[in-house]
PDB file of N, CA and C in Angstrom:
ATOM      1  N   UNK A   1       3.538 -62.339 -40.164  1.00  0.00           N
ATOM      2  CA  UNK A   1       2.690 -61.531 -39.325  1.00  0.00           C
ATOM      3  C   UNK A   1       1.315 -61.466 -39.992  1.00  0.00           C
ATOM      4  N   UNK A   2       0.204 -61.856 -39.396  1.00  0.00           N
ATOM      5  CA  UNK A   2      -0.598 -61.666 -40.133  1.00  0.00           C
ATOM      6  C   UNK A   2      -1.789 -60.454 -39.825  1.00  0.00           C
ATOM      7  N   UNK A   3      -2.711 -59.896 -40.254  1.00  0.00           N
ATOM      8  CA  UNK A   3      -3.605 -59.290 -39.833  1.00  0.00           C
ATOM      9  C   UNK A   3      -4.229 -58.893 -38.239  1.00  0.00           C
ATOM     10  N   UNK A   4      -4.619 -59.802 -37.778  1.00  0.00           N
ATOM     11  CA  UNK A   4      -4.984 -59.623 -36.756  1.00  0.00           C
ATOM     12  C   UNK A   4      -3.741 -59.198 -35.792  1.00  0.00           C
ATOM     13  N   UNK A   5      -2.798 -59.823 -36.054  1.00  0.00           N
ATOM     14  CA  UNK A   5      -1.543 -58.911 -35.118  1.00  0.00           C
ATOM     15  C   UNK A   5      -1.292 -57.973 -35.581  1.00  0.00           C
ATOM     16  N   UNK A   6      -1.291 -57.526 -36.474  1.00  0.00           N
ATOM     17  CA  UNK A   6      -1.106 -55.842 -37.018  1.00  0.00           C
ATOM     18  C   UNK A   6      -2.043 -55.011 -36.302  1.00  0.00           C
ATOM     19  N   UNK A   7      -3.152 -55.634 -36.722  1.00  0.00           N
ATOM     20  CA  UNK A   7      -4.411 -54.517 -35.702  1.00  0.00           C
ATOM     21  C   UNK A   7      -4.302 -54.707 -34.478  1.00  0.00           C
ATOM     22  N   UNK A   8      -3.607 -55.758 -34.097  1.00  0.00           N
ATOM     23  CA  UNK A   8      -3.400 -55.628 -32.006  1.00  0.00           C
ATOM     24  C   UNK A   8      -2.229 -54.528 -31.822  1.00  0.00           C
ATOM     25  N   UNK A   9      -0.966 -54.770 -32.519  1.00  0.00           N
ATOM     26  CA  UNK A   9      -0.294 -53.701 -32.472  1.00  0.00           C
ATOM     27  C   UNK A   9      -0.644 -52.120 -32.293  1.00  0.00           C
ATOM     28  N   UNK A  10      -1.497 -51.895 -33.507  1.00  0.00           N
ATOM     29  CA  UNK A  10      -1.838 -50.653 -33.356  1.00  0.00           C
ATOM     30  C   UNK A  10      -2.829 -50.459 -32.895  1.00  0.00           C
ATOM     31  N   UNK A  11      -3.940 -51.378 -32.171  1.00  0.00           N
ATOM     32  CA  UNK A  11      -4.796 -50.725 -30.685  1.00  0.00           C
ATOM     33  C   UNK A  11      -3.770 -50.458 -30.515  1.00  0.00           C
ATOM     34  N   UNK A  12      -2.609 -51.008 -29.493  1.00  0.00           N
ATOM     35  CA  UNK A  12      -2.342 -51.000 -28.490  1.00  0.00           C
ATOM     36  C   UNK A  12      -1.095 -49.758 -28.765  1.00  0.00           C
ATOM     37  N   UNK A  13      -0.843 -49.487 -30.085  1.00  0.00           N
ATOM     38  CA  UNK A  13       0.071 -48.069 -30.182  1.00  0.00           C
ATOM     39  C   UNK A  13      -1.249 -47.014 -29.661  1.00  0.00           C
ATOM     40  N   UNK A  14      -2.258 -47.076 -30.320  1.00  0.00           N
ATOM     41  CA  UNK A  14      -3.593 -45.966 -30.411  1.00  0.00           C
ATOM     42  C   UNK A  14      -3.779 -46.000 -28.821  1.00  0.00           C
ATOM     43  N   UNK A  15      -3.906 -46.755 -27.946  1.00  0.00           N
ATOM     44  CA  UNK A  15      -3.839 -46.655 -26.154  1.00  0.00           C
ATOM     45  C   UNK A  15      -2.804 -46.050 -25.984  1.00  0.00           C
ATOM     46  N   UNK A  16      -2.000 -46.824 -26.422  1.00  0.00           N
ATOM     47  CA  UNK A  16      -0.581 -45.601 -25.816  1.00  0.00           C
ATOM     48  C   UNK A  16      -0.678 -44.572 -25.494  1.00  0.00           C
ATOM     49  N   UNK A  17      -0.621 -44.064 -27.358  1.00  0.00           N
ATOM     50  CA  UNK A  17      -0.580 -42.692 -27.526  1.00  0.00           C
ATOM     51  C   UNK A  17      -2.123 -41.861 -26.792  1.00  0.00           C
ATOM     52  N   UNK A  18      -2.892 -42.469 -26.794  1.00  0.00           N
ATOM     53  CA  UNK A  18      -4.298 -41.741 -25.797  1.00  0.00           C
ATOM     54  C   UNK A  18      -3.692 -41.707 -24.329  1.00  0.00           C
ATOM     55  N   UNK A  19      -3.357 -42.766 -23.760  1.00  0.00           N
ATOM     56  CA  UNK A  19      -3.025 -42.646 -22.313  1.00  0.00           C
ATOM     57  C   UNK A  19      -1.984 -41.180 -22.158  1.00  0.00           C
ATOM     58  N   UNK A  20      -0.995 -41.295 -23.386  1.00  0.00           N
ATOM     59  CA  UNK A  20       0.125 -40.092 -22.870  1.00  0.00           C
ATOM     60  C   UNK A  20      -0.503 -39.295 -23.201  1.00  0.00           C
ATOM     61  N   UNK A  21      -1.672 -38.618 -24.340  1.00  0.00           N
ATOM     62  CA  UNK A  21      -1.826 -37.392 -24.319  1.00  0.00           C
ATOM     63  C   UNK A  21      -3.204 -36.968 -23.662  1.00  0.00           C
ATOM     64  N   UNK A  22      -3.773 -37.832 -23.083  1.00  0.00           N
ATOM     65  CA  UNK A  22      -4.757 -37.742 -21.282  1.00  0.00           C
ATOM     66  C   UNK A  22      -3.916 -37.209 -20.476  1.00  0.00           C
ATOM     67  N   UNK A  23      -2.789 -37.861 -19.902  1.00  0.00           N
ATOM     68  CA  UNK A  23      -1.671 -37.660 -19.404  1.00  0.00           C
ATOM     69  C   UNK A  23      -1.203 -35.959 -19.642  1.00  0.00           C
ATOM     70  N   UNK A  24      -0.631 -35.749 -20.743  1.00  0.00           N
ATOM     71  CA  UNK A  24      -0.799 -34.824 -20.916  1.00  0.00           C
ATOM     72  C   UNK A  24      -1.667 -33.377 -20.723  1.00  0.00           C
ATOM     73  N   UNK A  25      -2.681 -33.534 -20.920  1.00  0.00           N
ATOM     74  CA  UNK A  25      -3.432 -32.545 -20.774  1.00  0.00           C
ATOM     75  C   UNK A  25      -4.205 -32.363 -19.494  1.00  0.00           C
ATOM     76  N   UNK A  26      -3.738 -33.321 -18.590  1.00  0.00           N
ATOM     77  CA  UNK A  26      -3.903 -33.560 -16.695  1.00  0.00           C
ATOM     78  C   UNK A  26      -2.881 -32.821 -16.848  1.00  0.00           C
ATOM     79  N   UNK A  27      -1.418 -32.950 -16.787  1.00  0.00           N
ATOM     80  CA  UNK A  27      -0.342 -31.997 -16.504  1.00  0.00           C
ATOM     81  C   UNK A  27      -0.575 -30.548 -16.758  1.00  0.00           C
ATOM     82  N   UNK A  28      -1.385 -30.185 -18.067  1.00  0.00           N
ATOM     83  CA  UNK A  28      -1.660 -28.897 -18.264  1.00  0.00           C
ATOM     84  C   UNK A  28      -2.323 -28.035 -17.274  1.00  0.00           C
ATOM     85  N   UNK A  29      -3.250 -29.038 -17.146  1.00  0.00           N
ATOM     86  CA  UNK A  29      -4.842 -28.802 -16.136  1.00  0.00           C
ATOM     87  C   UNK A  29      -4.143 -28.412 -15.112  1.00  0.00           C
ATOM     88  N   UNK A  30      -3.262 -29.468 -14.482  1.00  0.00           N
ATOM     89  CA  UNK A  30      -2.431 -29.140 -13.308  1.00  0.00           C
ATOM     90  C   UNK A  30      -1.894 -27.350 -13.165  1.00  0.00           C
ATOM     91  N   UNK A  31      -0.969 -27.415 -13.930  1.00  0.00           N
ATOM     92  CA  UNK A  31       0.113 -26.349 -14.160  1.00  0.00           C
ATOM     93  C   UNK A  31      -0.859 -25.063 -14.153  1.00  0.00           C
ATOM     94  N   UNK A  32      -2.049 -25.437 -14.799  1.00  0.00           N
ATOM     95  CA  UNK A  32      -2.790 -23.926 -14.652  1.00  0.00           C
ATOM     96  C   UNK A  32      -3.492 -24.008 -13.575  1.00  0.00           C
ATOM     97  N   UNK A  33      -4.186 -24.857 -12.786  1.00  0.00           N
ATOM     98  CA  UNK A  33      -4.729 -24.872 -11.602  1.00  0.00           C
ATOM     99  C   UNK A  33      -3.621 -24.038 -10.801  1.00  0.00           C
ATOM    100  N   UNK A  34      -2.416 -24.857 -10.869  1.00  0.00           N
ATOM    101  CA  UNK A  34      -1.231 -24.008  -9.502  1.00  0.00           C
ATOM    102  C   UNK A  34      -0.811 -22.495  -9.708  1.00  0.00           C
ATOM    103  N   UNK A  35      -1.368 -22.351 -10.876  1.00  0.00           N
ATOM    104  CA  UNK A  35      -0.783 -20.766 -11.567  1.00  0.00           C
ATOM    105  C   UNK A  35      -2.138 -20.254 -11.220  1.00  0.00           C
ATOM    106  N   UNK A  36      -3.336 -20.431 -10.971  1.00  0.00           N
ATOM    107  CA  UNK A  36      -4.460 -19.904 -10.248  1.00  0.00           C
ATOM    108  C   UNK A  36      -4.208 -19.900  -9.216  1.00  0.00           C
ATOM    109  N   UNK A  37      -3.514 -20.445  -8.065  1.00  0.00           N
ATOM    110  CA  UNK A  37      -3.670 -20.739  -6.906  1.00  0.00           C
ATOM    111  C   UNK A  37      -2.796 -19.897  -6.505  1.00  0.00           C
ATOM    112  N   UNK A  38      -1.758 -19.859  -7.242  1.00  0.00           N
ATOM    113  CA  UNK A  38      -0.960 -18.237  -6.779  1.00  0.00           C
ATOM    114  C   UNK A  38      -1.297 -17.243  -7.354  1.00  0.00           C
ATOM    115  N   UNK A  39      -1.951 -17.060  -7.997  1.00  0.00           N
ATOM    116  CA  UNK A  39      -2.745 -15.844  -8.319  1.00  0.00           C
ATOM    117  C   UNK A  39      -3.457 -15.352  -7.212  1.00  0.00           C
ATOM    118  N   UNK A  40      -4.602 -16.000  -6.936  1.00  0.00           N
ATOM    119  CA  UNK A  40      -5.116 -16.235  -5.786  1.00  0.00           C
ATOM    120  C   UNK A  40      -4.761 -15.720  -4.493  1.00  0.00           C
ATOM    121  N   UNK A  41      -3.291 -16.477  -4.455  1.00  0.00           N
ATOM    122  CA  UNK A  41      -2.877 -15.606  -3.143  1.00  0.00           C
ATOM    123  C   UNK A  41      -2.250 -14.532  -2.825  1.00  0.00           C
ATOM    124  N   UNK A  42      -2.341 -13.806  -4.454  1.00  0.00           N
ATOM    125  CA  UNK A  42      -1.554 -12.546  -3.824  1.00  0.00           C
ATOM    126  C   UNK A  42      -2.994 -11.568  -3.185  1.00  0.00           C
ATOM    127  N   UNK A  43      -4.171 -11.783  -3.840  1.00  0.00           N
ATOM    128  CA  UNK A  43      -5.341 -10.835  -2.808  1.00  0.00           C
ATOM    129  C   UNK A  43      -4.836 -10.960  -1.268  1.00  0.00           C
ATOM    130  N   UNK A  44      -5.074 -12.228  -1.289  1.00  0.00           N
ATOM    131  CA  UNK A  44      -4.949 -12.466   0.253  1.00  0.00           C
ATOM    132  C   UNK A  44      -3.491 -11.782   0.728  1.00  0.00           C
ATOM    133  N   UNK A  45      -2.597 -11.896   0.491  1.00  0.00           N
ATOM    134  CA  UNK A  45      -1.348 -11.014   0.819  1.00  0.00           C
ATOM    135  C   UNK A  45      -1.717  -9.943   0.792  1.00  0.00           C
ATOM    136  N   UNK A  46      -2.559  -9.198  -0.371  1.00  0.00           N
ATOM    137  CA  UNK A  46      -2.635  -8.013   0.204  1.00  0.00           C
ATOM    138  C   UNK A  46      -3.813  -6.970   1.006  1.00  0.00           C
ATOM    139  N   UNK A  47      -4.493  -8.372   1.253  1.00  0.00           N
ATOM    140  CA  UNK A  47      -5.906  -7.741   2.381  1.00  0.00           C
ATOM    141  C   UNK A  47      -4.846  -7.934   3.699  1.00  0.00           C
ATOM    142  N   UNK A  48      -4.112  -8.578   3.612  1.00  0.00           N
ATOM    143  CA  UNK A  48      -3.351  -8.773   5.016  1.00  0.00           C
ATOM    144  C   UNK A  48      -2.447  -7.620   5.086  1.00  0.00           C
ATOM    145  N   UNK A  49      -1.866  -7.406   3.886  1.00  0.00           N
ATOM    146  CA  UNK A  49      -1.211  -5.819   4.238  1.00  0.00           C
ATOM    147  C   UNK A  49      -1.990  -4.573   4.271  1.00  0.00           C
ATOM    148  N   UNK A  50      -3.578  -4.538   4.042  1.00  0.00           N
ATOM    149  CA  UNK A  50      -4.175  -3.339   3.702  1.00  0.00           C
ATOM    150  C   UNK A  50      -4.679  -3.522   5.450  1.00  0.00           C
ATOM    151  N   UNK A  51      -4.798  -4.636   5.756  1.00  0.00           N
ATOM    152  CA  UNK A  51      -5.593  -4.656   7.648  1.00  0.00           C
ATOM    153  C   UNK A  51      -4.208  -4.386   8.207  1.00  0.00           C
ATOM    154  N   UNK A  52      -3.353  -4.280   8.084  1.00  0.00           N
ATOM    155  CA  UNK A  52      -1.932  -4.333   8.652  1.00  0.00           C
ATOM    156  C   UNK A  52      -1.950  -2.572   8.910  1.00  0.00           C
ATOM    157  N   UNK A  53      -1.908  -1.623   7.428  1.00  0.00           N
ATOM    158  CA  UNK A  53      -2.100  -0.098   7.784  1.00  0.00           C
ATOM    159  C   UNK A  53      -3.496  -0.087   8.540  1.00  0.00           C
ATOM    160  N   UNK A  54      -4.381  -0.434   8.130  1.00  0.00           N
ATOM    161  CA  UNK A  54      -5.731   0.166   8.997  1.00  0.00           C
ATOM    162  C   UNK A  54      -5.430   0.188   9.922  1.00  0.00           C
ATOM    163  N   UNK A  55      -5.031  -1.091  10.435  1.00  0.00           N
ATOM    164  CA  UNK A  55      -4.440  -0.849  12.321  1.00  0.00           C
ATOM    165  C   UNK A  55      -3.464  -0.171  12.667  1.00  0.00           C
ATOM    166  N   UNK A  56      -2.375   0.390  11.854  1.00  0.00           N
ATOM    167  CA  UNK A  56      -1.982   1.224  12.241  1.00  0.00           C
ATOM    168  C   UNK A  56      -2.672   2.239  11.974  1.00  0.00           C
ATOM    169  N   UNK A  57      -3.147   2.872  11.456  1.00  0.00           N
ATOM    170  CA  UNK A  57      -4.274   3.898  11.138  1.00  0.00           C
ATOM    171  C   UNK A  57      -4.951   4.162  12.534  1.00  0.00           C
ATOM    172  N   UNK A  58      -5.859   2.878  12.915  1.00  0.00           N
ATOM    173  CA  UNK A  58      -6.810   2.995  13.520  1.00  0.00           C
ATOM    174  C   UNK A  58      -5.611   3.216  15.215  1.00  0.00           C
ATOM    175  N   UNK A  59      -4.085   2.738  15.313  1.00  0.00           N
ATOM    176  CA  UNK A  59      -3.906   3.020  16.625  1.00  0.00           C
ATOM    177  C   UNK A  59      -3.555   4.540  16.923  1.00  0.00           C
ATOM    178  N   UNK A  60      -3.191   5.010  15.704  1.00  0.00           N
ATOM    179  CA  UNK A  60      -2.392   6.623  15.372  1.00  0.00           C
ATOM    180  C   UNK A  60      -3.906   7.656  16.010  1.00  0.00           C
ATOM    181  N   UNK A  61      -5.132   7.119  15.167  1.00  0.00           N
ATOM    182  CA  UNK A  61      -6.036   7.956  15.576  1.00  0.00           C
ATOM    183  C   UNK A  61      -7.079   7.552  16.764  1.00  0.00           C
ATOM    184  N   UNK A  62      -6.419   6.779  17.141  1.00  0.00           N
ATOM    185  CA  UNK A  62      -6.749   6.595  18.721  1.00  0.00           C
ATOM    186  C   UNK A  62      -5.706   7.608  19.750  1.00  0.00           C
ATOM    187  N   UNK A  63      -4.871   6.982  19.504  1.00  0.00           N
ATOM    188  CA  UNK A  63      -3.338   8.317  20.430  1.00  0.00           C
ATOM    189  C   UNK A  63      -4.370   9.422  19.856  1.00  0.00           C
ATOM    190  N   UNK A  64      -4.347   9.888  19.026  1.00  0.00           N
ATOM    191  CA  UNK A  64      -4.877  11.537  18.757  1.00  0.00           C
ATOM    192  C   UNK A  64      -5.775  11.577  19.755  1.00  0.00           C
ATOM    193  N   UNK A  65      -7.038  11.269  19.316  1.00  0.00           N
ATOM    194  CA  UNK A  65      -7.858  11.236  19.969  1.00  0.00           C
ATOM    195  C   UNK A  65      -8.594  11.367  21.497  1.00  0.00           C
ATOM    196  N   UNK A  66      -7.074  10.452  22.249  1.00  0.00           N
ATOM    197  CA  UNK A  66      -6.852  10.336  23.803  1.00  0.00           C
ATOM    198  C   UNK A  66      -6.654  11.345  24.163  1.00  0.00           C
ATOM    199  N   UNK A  67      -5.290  12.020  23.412  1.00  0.00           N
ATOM    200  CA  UNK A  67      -4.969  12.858  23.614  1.00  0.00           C
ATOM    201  C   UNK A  67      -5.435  14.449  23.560  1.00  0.00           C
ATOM    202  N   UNK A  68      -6.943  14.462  22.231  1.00  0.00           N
ATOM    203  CA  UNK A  68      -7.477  15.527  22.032  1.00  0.00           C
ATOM    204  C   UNK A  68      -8.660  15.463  23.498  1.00  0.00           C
ATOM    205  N   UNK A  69      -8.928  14.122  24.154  1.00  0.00           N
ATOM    206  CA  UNK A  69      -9.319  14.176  24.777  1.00  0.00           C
ATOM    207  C   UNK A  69      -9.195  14.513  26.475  1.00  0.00           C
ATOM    208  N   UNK A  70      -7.804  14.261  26.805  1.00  0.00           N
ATOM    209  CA  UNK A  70      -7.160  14.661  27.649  1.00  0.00           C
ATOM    210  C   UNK A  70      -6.744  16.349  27.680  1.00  0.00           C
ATOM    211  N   UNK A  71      -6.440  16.807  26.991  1.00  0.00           N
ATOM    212  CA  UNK A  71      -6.554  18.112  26.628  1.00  0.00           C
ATOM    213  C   UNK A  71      -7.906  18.858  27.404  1.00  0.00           C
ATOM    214  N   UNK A  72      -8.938  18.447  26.529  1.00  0.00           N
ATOM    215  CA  UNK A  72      -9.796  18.490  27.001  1.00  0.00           C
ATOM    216  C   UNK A  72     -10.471  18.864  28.240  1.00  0.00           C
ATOM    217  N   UNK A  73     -10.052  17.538  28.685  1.00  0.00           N
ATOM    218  CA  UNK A  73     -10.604  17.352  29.958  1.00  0.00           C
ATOM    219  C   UNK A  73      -9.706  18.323  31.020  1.00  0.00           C
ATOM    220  N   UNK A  74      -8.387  18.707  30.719  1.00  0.00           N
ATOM    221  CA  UNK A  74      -7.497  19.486  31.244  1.00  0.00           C
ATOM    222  C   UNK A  74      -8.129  20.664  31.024  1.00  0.00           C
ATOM    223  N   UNK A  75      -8.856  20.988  29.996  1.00  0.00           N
ATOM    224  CA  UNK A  75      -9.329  22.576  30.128  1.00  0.00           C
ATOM    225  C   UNK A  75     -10.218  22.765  30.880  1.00  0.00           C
ATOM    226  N   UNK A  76     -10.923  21.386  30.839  1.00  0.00           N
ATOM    227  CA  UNK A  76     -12.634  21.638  31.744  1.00  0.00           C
ATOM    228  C   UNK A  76     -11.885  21.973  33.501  1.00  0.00           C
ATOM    229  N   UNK A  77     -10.662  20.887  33.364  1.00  0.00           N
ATOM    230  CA  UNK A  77     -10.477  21.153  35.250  1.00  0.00           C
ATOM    231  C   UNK A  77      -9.992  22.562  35.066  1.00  0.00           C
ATOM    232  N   UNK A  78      -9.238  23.117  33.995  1.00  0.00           N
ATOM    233  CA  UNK A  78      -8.869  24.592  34.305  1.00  0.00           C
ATOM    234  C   UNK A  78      -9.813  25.538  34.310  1.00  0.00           C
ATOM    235  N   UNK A  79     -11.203  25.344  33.881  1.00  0.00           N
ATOM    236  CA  UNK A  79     -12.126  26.166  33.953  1.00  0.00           C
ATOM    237  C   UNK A  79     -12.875  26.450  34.893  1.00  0.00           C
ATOM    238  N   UNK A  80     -13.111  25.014  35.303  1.00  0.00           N
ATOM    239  CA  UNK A  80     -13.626  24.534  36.659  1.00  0.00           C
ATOM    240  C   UNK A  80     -12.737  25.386  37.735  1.00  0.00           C
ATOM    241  N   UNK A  81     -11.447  25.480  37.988  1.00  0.00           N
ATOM    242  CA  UNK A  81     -10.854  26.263  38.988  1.00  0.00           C
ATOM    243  C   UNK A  81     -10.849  27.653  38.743  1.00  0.00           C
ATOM    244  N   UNK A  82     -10.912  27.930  38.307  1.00  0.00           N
ATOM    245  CA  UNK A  82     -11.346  29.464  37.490  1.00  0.00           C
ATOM    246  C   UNK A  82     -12.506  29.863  37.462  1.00  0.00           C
ATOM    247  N   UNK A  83     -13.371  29.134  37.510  1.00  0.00           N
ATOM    248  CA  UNK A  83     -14.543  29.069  38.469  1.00  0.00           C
ATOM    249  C   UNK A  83     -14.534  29.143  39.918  1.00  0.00           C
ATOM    250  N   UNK A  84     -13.784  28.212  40.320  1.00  0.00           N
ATOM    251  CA  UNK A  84     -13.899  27.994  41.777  1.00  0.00           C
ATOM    252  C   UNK A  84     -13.541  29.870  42.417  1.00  0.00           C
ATOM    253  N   UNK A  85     -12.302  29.934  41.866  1.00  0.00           N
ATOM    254  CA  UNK A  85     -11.543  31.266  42.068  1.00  0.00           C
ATOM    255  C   UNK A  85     -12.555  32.214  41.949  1.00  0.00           C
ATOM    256  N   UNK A  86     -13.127  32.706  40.758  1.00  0.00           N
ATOM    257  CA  UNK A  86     -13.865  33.715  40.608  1.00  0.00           C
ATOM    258  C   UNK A  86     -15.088  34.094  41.540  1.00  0.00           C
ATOM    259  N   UNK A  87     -15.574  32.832  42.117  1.00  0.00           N
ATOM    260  CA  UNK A  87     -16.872  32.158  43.085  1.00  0.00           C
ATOM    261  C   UNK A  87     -16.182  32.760  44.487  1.00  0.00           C
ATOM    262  N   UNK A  88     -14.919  32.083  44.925  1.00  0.00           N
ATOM    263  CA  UNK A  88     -14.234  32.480  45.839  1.00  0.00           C
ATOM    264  C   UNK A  88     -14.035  34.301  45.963  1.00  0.00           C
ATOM    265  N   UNK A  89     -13.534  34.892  45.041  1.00  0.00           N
ATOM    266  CA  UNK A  89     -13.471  36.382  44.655  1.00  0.00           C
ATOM    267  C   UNK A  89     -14.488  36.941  45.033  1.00  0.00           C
ATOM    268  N   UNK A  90     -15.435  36.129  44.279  1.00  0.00           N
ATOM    269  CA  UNK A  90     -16.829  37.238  45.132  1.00  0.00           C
ATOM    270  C   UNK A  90     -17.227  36.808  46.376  1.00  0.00           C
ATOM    271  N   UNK A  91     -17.096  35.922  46.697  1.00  0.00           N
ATOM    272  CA  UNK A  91     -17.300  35.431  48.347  1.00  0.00           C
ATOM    273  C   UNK A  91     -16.667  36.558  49.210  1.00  0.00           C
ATOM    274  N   UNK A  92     -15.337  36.447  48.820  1.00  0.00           N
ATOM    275  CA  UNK A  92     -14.174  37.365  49.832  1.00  0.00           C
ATOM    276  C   UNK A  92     -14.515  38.894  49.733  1.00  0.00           C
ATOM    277  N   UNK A  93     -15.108  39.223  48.040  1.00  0.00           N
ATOM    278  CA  UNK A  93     -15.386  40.998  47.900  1.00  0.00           C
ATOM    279  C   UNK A  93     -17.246  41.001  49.257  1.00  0.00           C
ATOM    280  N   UNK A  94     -17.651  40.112  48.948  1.00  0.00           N
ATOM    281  CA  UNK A  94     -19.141  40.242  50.120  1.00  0.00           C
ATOM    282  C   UNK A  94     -18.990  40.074  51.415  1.00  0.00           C
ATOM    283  N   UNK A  95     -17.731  39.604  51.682  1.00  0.00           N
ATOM    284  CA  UNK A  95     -17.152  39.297  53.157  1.00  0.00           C
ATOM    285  C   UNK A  95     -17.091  40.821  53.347  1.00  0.00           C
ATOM    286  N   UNK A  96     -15.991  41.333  52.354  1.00  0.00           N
ATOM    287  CA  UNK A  96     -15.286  42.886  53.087  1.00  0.00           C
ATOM    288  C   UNK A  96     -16.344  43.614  52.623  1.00  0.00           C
ATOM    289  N   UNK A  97     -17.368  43.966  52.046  1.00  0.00           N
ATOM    290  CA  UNK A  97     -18.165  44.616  51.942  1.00  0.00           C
ATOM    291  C   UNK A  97     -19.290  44.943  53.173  1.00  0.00           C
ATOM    292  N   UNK A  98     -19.167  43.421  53.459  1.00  0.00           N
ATOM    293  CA  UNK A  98     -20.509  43.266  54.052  1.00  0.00           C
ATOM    294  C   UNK A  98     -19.843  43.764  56.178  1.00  0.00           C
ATOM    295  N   UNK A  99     -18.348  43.626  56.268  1.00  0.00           N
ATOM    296  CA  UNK A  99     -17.600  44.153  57.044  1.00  0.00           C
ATOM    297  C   UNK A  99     -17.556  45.669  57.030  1.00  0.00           C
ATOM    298  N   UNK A 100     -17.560  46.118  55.745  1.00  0.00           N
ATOM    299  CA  UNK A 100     -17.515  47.509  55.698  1.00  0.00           C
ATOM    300  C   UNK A 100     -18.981  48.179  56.340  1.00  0.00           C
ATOM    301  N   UNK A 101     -19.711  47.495  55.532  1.00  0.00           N
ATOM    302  CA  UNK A 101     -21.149  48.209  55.911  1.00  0.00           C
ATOM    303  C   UNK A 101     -21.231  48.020  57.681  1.00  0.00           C
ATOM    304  N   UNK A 102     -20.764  46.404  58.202  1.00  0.00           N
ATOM    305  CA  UNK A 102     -21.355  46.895  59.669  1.00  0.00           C
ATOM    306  C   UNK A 102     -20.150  48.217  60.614  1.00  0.00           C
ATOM    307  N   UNK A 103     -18.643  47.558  59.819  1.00  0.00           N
ATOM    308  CA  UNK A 103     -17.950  48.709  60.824  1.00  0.00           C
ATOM    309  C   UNK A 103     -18.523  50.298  60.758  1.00  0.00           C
ATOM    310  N   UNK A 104     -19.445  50.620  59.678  1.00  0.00           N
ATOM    311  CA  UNK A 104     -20.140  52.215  59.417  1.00  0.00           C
ATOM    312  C   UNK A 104     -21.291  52.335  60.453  1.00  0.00           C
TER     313      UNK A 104
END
């Protein structure tokens, strides 16, 4: 064996061993890229569960709301007739009044 094949040998061990530990440290690169990438997605899981309560949030205080509004509006018509009535009351007391004064 002489010289020059000794040193071809060991380029070609010295490539080797470079190719596998390139190789290597791509696999690393890898493995932590994918361990970011699920990291990553747990935000997103949980903006999707935090919009998930808001909307329920936001439908709960809508019902309220309808409902504080319906209320509402139920008092105005009850006031409104309670009006009407009281309007009516004095209509009917100026009717008989105004009967009284001509039967005198």
């Amino acid at each position: 064996m002489s010289v020059d094949d000794f040193v071809k040998i060991i380029l070609a061990v010295s490539v080797a061993f470079a190719i596998a530990g390139i190789s290597f440290q791509i696999m690393r690169l890898l493995d932590k890229m994918t361990d970011l990438l699920k990291e990553a997605s747990n935000p997103v899981k949980n903006i999707s569960t935090l919009s998930d309560y808001l909307l329920e949030d936001y439908n709960e205080i809508r019902k309220v709301l309808r409902s504080t509004l319906n209320a509402i509006g139920s008092a105005g018509e009850l006031f409104s007739s309670l009006k009407a009535l009281s309007l009516f009351k004095g209509f009917i007391k100026k009717k008989s009044s105004s009967k009284e004064n001509t039967e005198e």
